[in-house]
Protein backbone atom coordinates (compact mmCIF):
# COMPACT_ATOMS: atom_id res chain seq x y z
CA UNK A 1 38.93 8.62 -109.47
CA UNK A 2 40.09 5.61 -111.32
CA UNK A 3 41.17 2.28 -110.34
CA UNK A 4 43.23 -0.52 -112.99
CA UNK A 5 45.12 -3.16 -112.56
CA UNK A 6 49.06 -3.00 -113.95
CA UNK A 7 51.68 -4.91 -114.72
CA UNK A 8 55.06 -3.37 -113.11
CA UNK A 9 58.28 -4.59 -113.29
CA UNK A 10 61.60 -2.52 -111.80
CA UNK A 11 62.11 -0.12 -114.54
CA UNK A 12 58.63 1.13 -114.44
CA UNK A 13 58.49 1.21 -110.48
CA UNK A 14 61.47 3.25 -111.13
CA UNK A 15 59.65 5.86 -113.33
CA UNK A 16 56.49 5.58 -110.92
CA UNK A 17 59.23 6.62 -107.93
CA UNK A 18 59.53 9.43 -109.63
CA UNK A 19 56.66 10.81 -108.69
CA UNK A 20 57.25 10.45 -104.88
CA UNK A 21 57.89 13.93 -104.13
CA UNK A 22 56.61 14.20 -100.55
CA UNK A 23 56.13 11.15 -98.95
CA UNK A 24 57.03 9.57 -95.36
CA UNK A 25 60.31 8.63 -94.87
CA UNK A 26 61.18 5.73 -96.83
CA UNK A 27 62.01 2.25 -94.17
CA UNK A 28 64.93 0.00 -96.08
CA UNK A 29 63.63 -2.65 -93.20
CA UNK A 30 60.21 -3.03 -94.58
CA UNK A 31 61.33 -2.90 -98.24
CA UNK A 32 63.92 -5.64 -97.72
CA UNK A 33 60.86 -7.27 -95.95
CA UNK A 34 59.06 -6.80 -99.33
CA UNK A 35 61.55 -7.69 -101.43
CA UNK A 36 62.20 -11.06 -99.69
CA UNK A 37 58.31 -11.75 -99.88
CA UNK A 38 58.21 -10.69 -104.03
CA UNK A 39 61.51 -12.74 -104.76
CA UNK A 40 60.59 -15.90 -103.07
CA UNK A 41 56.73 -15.83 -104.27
CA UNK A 42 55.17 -14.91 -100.68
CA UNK A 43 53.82 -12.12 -102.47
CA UNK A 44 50.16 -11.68 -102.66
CA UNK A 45 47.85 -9.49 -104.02
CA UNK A 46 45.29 -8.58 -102.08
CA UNK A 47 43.73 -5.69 -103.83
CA UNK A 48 45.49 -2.75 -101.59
CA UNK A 49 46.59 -0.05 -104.67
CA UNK A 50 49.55 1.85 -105.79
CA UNK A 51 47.90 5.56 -104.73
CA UNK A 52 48.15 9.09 -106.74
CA UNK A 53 46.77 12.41 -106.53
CA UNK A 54 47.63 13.12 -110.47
CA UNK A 55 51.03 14.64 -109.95
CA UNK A 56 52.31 12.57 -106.85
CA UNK A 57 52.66 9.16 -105.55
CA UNK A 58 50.96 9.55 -101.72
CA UNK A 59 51.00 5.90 -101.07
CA UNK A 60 52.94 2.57 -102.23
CA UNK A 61 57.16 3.76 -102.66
CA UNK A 62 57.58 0.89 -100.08
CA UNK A 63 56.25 -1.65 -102.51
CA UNK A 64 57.88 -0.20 -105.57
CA UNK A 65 61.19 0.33 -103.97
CA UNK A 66 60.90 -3.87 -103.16
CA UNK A 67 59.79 -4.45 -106.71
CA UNK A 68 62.97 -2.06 -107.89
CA UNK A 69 64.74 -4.45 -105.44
CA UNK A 70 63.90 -7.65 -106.01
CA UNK A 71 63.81 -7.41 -109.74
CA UNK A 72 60.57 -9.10 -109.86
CA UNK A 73 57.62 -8.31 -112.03
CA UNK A 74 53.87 -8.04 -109.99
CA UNK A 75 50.44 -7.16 -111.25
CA UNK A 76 49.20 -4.08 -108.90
CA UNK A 77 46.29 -2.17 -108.30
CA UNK A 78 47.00 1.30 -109.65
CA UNK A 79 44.64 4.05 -108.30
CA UNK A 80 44.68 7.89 -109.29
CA UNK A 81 42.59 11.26 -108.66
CA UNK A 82 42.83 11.28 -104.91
CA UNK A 83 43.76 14.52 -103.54
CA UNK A 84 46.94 15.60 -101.23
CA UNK A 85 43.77 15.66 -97.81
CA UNK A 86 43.35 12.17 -98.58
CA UNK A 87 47.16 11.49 -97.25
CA UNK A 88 46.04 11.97 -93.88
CA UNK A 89 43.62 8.95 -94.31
CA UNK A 90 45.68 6.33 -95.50
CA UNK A 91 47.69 3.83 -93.42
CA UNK A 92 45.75 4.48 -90.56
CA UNK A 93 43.83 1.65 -89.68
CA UNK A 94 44.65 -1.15 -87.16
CA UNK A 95 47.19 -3.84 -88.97
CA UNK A 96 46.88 -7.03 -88.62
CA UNK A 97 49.50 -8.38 -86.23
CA UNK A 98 50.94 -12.17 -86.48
CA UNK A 99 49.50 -13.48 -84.09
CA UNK A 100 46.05 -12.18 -85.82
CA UNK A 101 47.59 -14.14 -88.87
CA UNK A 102 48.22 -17.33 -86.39
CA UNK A 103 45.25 -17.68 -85.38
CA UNK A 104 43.15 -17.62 -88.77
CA UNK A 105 45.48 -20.50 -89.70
CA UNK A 106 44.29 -22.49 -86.70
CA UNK A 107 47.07 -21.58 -83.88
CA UNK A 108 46.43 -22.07 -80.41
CA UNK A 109 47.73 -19.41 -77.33
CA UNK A 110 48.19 -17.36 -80.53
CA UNK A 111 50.46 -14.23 -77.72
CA UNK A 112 52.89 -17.00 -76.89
CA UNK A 113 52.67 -18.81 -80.37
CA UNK A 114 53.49 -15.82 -82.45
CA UNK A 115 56.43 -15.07 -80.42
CA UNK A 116 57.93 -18.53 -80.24
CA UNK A 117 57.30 -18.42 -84.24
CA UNK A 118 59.05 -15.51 -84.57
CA UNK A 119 62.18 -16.41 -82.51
CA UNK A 120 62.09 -19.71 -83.93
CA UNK A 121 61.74 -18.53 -87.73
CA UNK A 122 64.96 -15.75 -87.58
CA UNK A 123 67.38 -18.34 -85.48
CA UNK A 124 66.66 -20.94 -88.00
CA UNK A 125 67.60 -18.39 -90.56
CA UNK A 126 71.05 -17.41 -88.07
CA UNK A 127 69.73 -14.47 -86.64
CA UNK A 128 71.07 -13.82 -82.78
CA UNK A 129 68.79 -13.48 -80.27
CA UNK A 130 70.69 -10.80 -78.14
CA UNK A 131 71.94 -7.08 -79.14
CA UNK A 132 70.64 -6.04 -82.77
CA UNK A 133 66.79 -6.65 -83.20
CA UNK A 134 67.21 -5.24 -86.85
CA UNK A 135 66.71 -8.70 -88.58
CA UNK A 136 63.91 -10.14 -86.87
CA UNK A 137 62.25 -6.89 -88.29
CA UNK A 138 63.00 -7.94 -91.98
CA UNK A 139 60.88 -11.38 -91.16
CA UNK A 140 57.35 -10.47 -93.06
CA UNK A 141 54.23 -12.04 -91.62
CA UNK A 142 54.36 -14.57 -94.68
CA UNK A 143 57.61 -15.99 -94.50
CA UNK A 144 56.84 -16.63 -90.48
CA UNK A 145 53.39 -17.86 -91.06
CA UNK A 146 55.09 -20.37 -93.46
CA UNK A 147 57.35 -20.95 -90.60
CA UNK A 148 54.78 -22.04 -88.86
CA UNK A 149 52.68 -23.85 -91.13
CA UNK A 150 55.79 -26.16 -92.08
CA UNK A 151 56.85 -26.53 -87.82
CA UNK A 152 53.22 -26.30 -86.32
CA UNK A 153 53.26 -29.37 -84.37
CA UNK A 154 56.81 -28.14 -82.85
CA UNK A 155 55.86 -24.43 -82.33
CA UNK A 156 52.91 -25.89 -80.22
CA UNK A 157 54.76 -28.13 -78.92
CA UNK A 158 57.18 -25.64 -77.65
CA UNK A 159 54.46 -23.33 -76.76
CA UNK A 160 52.79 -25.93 -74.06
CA UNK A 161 55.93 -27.00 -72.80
CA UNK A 162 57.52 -23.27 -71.98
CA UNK A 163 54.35 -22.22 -70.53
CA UNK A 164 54.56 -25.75 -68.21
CA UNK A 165 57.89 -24.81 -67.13
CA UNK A 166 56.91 -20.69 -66.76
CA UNK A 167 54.15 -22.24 -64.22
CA UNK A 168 56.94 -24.16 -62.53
CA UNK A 169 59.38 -21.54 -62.32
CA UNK A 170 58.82 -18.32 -63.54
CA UNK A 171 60.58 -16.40 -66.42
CA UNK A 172 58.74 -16.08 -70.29
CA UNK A 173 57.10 -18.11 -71.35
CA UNK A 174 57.92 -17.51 -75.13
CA UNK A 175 61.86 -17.34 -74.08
CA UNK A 176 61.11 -21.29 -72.25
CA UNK A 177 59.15 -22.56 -75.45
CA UNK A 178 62.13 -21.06 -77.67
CA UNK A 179 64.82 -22.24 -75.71
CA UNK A 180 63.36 -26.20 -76.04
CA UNK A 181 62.20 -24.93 -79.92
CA UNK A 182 66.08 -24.08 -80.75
CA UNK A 183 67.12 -27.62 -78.98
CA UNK A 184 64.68 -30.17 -80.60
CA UNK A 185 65.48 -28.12 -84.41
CA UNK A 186 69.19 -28.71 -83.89
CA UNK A 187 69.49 -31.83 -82.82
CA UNK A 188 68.52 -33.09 -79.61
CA UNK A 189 65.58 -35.24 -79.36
CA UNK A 190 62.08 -34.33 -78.81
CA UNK A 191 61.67 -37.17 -76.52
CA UNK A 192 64.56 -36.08 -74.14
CA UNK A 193 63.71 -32.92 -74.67
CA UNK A 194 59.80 -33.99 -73.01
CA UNK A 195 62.18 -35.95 -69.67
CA UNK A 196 64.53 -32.71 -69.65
CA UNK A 197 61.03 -30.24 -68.97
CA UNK A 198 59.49 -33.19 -66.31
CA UNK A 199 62.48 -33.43 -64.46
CA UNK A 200 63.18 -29.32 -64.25
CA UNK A 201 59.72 -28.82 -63.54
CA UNK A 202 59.10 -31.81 -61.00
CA UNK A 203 62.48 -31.67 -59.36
CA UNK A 204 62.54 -34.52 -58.51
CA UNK A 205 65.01 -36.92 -57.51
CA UNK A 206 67.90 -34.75 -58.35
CA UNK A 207 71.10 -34.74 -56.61
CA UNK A 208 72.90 -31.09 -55.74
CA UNK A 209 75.47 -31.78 -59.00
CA UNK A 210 72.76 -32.36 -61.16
CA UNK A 211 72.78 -29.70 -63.95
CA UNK A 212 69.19 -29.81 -64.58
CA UNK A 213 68.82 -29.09 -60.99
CA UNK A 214 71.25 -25.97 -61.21
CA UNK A 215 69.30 -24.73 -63.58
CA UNK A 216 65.90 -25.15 -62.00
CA UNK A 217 67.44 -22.88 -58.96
CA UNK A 218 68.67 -20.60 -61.01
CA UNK A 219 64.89 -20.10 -62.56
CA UNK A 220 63.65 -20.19 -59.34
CA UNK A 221 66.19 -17.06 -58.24
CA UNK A 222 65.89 -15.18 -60.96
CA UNK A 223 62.03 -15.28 -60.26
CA UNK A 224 62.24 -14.53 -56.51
CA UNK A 225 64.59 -11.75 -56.70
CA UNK A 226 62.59 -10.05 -59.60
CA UNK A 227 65.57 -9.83 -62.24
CA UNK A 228 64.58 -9.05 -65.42
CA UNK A 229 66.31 -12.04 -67.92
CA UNK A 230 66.85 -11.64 -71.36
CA UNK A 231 65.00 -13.87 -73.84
CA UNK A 232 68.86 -14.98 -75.24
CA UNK A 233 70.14 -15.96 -71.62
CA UNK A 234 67.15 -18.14 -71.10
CA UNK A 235 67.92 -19.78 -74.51
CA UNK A 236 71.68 -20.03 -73.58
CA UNK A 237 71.68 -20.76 -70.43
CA UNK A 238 68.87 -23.80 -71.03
CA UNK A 239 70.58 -25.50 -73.97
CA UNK A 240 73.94 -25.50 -72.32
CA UNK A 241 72.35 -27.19 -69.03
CA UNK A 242 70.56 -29.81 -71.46
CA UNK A 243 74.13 -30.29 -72.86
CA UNK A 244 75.78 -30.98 -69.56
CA UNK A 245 72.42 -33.40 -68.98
CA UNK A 246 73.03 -35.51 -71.65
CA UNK A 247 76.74 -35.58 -71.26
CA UNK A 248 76.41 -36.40 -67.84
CA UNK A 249 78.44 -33.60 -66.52
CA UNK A 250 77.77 -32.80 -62.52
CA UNK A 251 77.28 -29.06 -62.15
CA UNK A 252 76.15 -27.20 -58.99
CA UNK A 253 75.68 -23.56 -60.12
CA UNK A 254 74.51 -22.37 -63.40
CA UNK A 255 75.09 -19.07 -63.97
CA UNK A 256 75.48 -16.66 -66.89
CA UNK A 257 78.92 -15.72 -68.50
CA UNK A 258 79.68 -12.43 -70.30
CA UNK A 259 78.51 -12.62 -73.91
CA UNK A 260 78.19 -15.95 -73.91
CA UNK A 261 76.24 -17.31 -77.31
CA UNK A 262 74.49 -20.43 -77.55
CA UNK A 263 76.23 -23.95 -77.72
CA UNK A 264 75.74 -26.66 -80.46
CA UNK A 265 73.37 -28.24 -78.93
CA UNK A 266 74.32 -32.31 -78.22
CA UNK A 267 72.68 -34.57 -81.12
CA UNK A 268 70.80 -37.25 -79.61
């Protein structure tokens, strides 16, 4: 068995593909995940090899695929005289999941965090919350832990604040903290944002037309009546109540309308 270290740029990833004769199915989602990581300079190397039993590539078409992909040229561990047994060994220990990630770089409520980070990360990048899930599965563990390293103050932020108001009311906590997330990172101010949370949490003071105050009975019926509420209708449905807030609109019901997708939120 022999381990060295090449240099391997998309024509020779295309030879070394060559040699993947009977693999696992290849995932496009995970090498487009790759790819995006090589081409922007996530990429790291981290000492995990390129794997061959002489005659066949058993582990690393993912990562050469990307390479093929991106176009980029990376320096990878290339390791060779394993045998076909040693397939059913590899890839089979527990990955690291982002919220593992989150909390190395310092996160706190790491469960909530990692989701809010995530949801935060693919609607900055236009992803839709509702229907296809397929894009928020091309977000690598890099680009959203970069995500959070350049937003942590928010992400916490949002984290405390959804989890104040999940107390309060019920419903997720990471669909609460992405909901006031998605309104302070298009516009609306963090400081309204902070009244907008006391008053829908405190209730108090509000008047039957208020639409903060349709929305905190909503929350509260949703909750008592057990109905399961997607993670987009809580965004939607909180960002266009904040809108009607700060236009002063009077509103006495809030409810949800047929594929509705979230407003522009009102710039403060």
């Amino acid at each position: 068995m022999a381990m060295r270290l090449m240099t391997i740029g998309p024509e020779q990833a295309a030879t070394l593909l060559k040699l993947n004769h009977n693999n696992r199915l290849l995932n496009m989602t995970t090498v487009i995940r790759y790819a995006s990581d090589m081409s922007t300079g996530r990429w790291r190397n981290v000492g995990d090899p390129i794997r061959f039993n002489g005659t066949d590539l058993l582990d690393g078409q993912h990562r050469l695929s990307a390479i093929v992909m991106s176009g980029v040229t990376l320096e990878m561990y290339v390791i060779d005289g394993l045998t076909q047994d040693d397939m059913a060994v590899i890839d089979t220990g527990k990955p690291r999941t982002l919220g593992d990630t989150l909390r190395w770089a310092g996160a706190t409520n790491v469960s909530a965090t990692a989701g809010i980070t995530r949801k935060l990360c693919g609607l900055a990048k236009g992803y839709n919350l509702g229907g296809d899930t397929t894009p928020y599965a091309r977000l690598s563990k890099s680009e959203q832990l970069e995500f959070y390293q350049n937003n942590t103050e928010l992400v916490e932020w949002a984290g405390r604040s959804g989890l104040r108001i999940h107390r309060q009311l019920g419903g997720g906590k990471v669909s609460w903290g992405t909901a006031l997330g998605y309104l302070v990172t298009n516009g609306a101010a963090r400081l309204n944002v902070d009244e907008f949370v006391s008053i829908l949490c405190e209730g108090i003071e509000l008047t039957d037309s208020s639409p903060i105050w349709a929305l905190r009975n909503w929350a509260i019926r949703m909750t008592v009546q057990r109905k399961r509420v997607r993670e987009d209708q809580i965004v939607i449905i909180t960002v266009r109540a904040y809108n009607h807030w700060r236009n002063g609109t009077k509103i006495k019901q809030m409810k949800m309308i047929s594929n509705e997708q979230i407003q522009p939120v009102v710039v403060d």
